[in-house]
C-alpha atoms as a PDB file:
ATOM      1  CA  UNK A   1     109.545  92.966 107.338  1.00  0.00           C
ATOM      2  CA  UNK A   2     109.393  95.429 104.370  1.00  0.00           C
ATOM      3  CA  UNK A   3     110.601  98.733 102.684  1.00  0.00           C
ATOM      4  CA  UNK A   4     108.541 100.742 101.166  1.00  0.00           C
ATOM      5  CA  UNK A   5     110.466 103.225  98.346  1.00  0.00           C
ATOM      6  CA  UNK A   6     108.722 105.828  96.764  1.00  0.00           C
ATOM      7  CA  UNK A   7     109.058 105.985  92.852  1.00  0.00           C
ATOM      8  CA  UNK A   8     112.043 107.724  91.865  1.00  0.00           C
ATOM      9  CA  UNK A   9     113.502 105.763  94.635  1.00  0.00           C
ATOM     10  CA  UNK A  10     115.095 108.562  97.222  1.00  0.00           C
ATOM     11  CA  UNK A  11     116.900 106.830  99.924  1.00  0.00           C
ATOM     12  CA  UNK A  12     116.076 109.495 102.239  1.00  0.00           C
ATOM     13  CA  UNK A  13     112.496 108.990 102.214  1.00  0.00           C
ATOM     14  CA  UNK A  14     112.749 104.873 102.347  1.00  0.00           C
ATOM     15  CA  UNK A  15     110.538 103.358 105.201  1.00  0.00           C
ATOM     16  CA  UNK A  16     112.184 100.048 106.763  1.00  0.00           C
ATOM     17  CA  UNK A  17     111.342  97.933 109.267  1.00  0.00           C
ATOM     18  CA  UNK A  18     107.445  97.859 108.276  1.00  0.00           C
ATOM     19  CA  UNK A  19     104.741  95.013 109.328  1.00  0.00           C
ATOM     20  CA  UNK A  20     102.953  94.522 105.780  1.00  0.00           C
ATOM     21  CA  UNK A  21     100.144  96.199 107.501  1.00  0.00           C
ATOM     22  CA  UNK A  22     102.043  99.236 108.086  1.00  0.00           C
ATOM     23  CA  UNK A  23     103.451  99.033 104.800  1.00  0.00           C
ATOM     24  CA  UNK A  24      99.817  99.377 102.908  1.00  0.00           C
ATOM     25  CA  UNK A  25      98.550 101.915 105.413  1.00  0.00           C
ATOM     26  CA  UNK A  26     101.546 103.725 104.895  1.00  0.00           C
ATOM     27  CA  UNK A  27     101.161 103.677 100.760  1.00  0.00           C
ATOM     28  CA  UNK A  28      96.861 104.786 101.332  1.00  0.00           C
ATOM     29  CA  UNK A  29      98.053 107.627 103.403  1.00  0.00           C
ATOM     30  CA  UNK A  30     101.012 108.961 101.236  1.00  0.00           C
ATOM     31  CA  UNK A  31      98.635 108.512  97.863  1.00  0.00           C
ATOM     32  CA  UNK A  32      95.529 109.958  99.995  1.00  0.00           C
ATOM     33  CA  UNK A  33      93.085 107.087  99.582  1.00  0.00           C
ATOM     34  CA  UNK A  34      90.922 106.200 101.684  1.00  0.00           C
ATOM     35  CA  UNK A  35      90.023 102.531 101.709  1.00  0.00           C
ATOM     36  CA  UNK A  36      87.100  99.831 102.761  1.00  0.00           C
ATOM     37  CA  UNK A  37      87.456  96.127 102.425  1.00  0.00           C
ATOM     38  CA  UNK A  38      84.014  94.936 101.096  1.00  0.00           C
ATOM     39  CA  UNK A  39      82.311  91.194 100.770  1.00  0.00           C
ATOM     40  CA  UNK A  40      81.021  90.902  97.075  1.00  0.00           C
ATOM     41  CA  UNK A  41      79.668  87.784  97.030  1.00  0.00           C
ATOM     42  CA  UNK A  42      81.781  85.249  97.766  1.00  0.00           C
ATOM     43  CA  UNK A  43      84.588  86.816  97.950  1.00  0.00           C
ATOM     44  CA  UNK A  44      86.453  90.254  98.950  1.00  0.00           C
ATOM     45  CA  UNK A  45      87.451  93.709  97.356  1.00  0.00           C
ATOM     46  CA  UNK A  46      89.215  96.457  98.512  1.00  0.00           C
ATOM     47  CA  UNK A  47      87.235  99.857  97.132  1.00  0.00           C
ATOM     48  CA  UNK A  48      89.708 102.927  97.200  1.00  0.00           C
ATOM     49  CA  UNK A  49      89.346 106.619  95.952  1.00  0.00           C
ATOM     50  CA  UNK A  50      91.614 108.156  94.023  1.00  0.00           C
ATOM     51  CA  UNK A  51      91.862 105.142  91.752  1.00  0.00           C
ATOM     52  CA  UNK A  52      93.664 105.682  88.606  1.00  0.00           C
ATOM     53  CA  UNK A  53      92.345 104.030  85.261  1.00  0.00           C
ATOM     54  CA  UNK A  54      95.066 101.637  84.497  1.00  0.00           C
ATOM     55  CA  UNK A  55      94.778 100.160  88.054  1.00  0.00           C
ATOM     56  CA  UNK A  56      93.400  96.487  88.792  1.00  0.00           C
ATOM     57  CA  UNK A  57      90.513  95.429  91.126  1.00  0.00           C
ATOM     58  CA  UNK A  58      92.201  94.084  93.707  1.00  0.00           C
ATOM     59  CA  UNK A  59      89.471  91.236  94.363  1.00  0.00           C
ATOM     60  CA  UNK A  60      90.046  87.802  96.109  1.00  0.00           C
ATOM     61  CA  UNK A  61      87.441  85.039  95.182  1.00  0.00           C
ATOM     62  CA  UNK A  62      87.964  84.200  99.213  1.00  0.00           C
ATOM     63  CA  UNK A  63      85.297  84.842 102.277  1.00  0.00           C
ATOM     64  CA  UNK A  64      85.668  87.923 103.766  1.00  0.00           C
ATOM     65  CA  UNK A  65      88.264  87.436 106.920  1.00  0.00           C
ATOM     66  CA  UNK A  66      91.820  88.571 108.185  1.00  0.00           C
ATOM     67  CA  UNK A  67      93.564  85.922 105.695  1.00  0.00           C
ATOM     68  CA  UNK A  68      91.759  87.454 102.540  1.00  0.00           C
ATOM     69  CA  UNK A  69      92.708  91.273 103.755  1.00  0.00           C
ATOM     70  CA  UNK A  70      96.115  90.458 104.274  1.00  0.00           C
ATOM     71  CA  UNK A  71      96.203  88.948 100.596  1.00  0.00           C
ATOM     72  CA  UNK A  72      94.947  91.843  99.327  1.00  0.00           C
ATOM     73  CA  UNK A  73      97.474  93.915 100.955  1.00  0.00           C
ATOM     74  CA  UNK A  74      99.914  91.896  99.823  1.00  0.00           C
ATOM     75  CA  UNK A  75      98.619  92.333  96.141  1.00  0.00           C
ATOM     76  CA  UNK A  76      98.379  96.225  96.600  1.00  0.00           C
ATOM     77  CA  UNK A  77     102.242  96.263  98.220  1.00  0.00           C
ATOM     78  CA  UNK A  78     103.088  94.094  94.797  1.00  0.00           C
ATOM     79  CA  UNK A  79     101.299  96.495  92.524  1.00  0.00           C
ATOM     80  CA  UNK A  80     102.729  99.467  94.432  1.00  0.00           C
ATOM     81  CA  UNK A  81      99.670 101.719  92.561  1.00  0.00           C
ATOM     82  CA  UNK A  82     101.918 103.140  89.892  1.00  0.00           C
ATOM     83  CA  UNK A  83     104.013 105.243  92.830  1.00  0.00           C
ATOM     84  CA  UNK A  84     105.910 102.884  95.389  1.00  0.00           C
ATOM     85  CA  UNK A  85     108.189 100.044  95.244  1.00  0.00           C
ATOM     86  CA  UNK A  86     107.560  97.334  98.302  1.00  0.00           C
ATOM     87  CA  UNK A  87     110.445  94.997  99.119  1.00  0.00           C
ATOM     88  CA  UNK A  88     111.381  92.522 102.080  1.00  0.00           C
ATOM     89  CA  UNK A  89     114.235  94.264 103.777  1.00  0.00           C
ATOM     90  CA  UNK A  90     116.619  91.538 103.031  1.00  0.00           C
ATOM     91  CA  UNK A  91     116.040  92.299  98.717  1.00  0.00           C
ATOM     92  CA  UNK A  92     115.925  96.076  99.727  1.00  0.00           C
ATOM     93  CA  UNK A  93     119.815  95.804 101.374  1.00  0.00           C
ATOM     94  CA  UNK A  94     120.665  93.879  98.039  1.00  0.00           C
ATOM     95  CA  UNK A  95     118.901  96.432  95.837  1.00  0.00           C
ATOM     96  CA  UNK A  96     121.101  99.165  98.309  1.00  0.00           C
ATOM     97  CA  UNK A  97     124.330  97.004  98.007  1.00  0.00           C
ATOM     98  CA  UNK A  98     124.275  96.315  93.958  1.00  0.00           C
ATOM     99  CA  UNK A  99     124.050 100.210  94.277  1.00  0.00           C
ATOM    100  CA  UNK A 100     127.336 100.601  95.514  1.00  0.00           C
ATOM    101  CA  UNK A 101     125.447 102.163  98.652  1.00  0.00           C
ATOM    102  CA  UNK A 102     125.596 101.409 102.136  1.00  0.00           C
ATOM    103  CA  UNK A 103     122.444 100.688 103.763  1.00  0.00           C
END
């Protein structure tokens, strides 16, 4: 499972508990992208609007299928698109505790 933080990180606005799927359709919605994974090739791109300049293609040289997507997600969670932090819950309660805060 994963958090998703918004950056500043604002406790009251942290998302726990998310499926990585809910996790990137969470960050498209709250960055208003809309998103399409493609197959270029032989392999598989996610096109988004709202792109900023300084953002990566996230590309996989992988056939288009579930296990490619979900890489891709996983990339864009990593990146976090210049505005979120994504965590596993269990480094998100040791980000919280080495706060001093309780989760």
């Amino acid at each position: 499972m994963y958090t998703l933080r918004h950056l500043p990180p604002d406790r009251r606005t942290d998302a726990r508990g998310l499926t990585l799927d809910e996790a990137f359709v969470r960050m498209m919605a709250l960055s208003e992208r809309h998103f399409q994974f493609v197959r270029t090739g032989w392999g598989t791109q996610l096109l988004m609007t709202n792109t900023q300049p300084d953002e990566p293609i996230f590309y996989i040289d992988a056939l288009f299928s579930h296990a490619s997507r979900q890489e891709i997600k996983g990339m864009v969670c990593a990146h976090g698109l210049g505005l979120f932090q994504c965590m596993t819950d269990d480094d998100y309660r040791r980000v919280i505790a080495g706060d001093g805060l309780a989760a």
